[in-house]
Protein backbone atom coordinates (compact mmCIF):
# COMPACT_ATOMS: atom_id res chain seq x y z
CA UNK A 1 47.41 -17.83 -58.24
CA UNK A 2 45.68 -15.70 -55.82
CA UNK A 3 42.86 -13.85 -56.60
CA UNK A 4 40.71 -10.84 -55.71
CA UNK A 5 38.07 -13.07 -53.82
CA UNK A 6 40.60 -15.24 -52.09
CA UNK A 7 42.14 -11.73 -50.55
CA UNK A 8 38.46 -11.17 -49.67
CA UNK A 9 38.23 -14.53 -47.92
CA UNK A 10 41.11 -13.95 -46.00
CA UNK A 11 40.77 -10.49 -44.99
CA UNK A 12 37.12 -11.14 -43.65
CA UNK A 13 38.17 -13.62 -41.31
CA UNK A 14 40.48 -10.98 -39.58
CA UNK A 15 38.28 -7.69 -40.15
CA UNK A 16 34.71 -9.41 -39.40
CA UNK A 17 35.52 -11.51 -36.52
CA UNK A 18 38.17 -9.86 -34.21
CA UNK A 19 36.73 -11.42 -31.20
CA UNK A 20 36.25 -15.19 -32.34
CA UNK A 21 39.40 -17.10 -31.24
CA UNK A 22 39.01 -14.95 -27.65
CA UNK A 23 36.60 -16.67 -25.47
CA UNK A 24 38.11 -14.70 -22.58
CA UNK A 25 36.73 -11.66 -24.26
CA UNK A 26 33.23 -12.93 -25.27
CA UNK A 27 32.96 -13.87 -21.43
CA UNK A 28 33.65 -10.94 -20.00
CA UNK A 29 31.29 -8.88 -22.33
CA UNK A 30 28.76 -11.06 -21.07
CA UNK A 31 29.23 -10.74 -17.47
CA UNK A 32 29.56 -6.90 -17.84
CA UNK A 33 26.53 -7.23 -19.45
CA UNK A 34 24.85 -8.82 -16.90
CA UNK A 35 26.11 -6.96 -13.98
CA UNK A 36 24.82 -4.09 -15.70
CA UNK A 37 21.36 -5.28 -16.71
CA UNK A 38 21.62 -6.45 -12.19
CA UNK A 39 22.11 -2.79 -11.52
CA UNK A 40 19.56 -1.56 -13.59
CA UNK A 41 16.79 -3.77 -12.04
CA UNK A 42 18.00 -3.63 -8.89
CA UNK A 43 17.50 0.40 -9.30
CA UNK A 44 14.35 -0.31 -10.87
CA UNK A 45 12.99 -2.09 -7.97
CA UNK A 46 14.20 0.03 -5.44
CA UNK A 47 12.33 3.28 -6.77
CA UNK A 48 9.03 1.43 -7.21
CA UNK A 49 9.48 0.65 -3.65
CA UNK A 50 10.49 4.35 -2.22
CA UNK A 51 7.22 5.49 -4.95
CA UNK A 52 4.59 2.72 -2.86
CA UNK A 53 6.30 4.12 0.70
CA UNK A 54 5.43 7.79 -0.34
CA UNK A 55 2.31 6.81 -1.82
CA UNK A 56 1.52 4.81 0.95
CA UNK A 57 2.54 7.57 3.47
CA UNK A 58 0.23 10.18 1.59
CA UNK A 59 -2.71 8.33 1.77
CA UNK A 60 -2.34 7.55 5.41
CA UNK A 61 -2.01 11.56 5.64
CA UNK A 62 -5.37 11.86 3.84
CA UNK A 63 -6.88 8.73 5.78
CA UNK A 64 -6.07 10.67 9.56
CA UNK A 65 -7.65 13.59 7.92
CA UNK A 66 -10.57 12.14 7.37
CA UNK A 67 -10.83 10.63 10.71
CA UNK A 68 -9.97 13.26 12.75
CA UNK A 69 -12.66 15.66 10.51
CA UNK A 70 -15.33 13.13 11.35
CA UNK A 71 -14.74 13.00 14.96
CA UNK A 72 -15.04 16.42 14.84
CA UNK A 73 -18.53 16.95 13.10
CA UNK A 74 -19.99 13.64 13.93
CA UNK A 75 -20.82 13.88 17.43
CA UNK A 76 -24.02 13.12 19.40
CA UNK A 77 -25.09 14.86 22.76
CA UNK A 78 -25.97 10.90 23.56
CA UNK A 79 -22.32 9.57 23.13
CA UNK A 80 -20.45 13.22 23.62
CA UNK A 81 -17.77 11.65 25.91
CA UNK A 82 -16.94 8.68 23.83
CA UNK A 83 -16.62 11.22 20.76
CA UNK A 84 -14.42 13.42 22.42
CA UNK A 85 -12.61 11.02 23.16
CA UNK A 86 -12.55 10.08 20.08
CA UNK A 87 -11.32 13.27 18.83
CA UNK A 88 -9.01 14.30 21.51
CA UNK A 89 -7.07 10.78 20.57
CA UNK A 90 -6.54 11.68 17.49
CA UNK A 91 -5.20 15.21 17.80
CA UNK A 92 -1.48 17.00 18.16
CA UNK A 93 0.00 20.12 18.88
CA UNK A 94 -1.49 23.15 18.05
CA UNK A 95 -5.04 21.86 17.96
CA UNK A 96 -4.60 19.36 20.59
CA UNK A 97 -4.05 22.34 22.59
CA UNK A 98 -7.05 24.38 21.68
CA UNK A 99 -8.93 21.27 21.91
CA UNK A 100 -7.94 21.39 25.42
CA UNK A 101 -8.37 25.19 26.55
CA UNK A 102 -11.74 25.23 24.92
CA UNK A 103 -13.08 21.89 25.87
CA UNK A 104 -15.75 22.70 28.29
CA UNK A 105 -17.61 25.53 26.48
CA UNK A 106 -17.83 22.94 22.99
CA UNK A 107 -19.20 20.22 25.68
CA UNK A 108 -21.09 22.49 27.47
CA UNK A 109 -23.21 23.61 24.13
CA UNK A 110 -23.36 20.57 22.35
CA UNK A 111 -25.30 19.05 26.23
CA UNK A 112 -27.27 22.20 26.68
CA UNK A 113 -28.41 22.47 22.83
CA UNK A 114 -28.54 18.36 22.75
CA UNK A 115 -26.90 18.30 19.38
CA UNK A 116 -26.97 15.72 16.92
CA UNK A 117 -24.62 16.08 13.92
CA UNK A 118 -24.25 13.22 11.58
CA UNK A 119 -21.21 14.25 9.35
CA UNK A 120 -19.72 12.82 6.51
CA UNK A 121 -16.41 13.37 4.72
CA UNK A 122 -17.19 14.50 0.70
CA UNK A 123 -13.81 14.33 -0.81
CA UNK A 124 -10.14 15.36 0.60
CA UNK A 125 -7.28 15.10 -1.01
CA UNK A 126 -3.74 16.05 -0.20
CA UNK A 127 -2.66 19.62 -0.99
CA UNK A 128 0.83 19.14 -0.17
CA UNK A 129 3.64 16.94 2.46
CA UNK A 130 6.98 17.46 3.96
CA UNK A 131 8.69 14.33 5.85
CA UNK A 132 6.33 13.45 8.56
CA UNK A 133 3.83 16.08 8.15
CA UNK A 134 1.18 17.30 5.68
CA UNK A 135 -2.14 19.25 4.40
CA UNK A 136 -5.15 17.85 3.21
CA UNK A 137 -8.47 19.92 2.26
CA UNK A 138 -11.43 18.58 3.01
CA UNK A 139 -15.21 18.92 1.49
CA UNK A 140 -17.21 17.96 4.00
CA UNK A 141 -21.13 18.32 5.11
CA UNK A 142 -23.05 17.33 8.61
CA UNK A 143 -27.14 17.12 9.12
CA UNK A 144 -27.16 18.93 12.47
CA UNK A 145 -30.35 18.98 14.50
CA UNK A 146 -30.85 20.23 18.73
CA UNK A 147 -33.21 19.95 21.36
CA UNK A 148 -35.72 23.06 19.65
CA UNK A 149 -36.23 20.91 17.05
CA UNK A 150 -34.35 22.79 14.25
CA UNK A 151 -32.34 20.56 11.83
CA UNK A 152 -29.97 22.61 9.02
CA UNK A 153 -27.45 21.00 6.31
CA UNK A 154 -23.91 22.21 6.97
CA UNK A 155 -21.23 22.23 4.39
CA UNK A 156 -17.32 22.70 5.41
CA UNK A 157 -14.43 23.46 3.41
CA UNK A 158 -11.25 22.32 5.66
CA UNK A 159 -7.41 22.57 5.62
CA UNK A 160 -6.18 19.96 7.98
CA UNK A 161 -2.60 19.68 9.12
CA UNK A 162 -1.76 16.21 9.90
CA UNK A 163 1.89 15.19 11.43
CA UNK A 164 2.76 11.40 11.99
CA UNK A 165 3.63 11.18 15.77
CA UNK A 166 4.66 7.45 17.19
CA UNK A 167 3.45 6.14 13.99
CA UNK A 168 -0.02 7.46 13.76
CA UNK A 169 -1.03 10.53 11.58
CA UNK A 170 -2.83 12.72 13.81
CA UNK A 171 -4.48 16.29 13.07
CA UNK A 172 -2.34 19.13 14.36
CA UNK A 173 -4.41 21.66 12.92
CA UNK A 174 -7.95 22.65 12.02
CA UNK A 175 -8.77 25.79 9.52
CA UNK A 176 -11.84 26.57 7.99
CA UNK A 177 -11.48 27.73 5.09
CA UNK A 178 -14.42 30.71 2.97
């Protein structure tokens, strides 16, 4: 005679484990599995590698900055061509321009004065980027001395536009900022 246990038995096999007997089922679970675990890393990977390209790109925003800044208040009356040079190489646009219209009067008084000013960068950072272009503000100070003898600290508070032309990140603008 059957009893209440022996129904249990029975019945568990059939309630508990649908899927044993099915290997075709188990299988494809697992591969559906799997090719969803592949998508997931293979999202994963590809935003950690768009997050190092824009992290990458804003830093080379903040590095032409900084370049371009010091080529502007480090120059010498000794090596004035080579740092205009300098600076003219690593302008665009807008302030490549003014560069250009007002060249001879900033050569003219940095000679005639015999300027020295050793300039350093004290922090930039990014303020803010849109494809191939950007804004970084700049602390920045310079030891200037001239022929008269007269030496003065100068501090500068920048905003530098900076646009990525031919693969370079050049300054395309130059703003003092209070």
């Amino acid at each position: 005679m059957a009893t209440v246990a022996d129904a249990d038995e029975s019945l568990r096999g059939e309630v508990l484990d649908p899927v044993r007997g099915k290997p075709g089922v188990l299988t494809a679970l697992a591969w559906i599995a799997l090719a969803a675990l592949s998508v997931v890393v293979v999202f994963g990977c590809l935003a950690v590698r768009s997050d190092r390209a824009r992290e990458s790109q804003r830093q080379e925003f903040v590095a032409g900055a900084v370049a371009g800044t010091l080529a502007l208040i480090d120059v010498h009356s000794a090596t004035l061509d080579e740092d205009l040079a300098t600076l003219k190489s690593l302008t665009t646009g807008t302030f490549a321009d003014e560069l250009k219209s007002g060249e001879s009067a900033f050569v003219a008084s940095i000679r005639d004065f015999a300027v020295d000013s050793d300039g350093r960068v004290d922090t930039a950072a990014l303020a803010s980027e849109s494809g191939t272009s950007g804004v970084v503000l700049i602390a920045a100070s310079a030891q200037v001395g001239n022929s008269a003898g007269e030496s003065s600290a100068r501090t500068y508070r920048l905003r530098i536009g900076v646009e990525e032309v031919d693969g370079r990140v050049l300054m395309s603008s130059v703003e003092f900022v209070p």
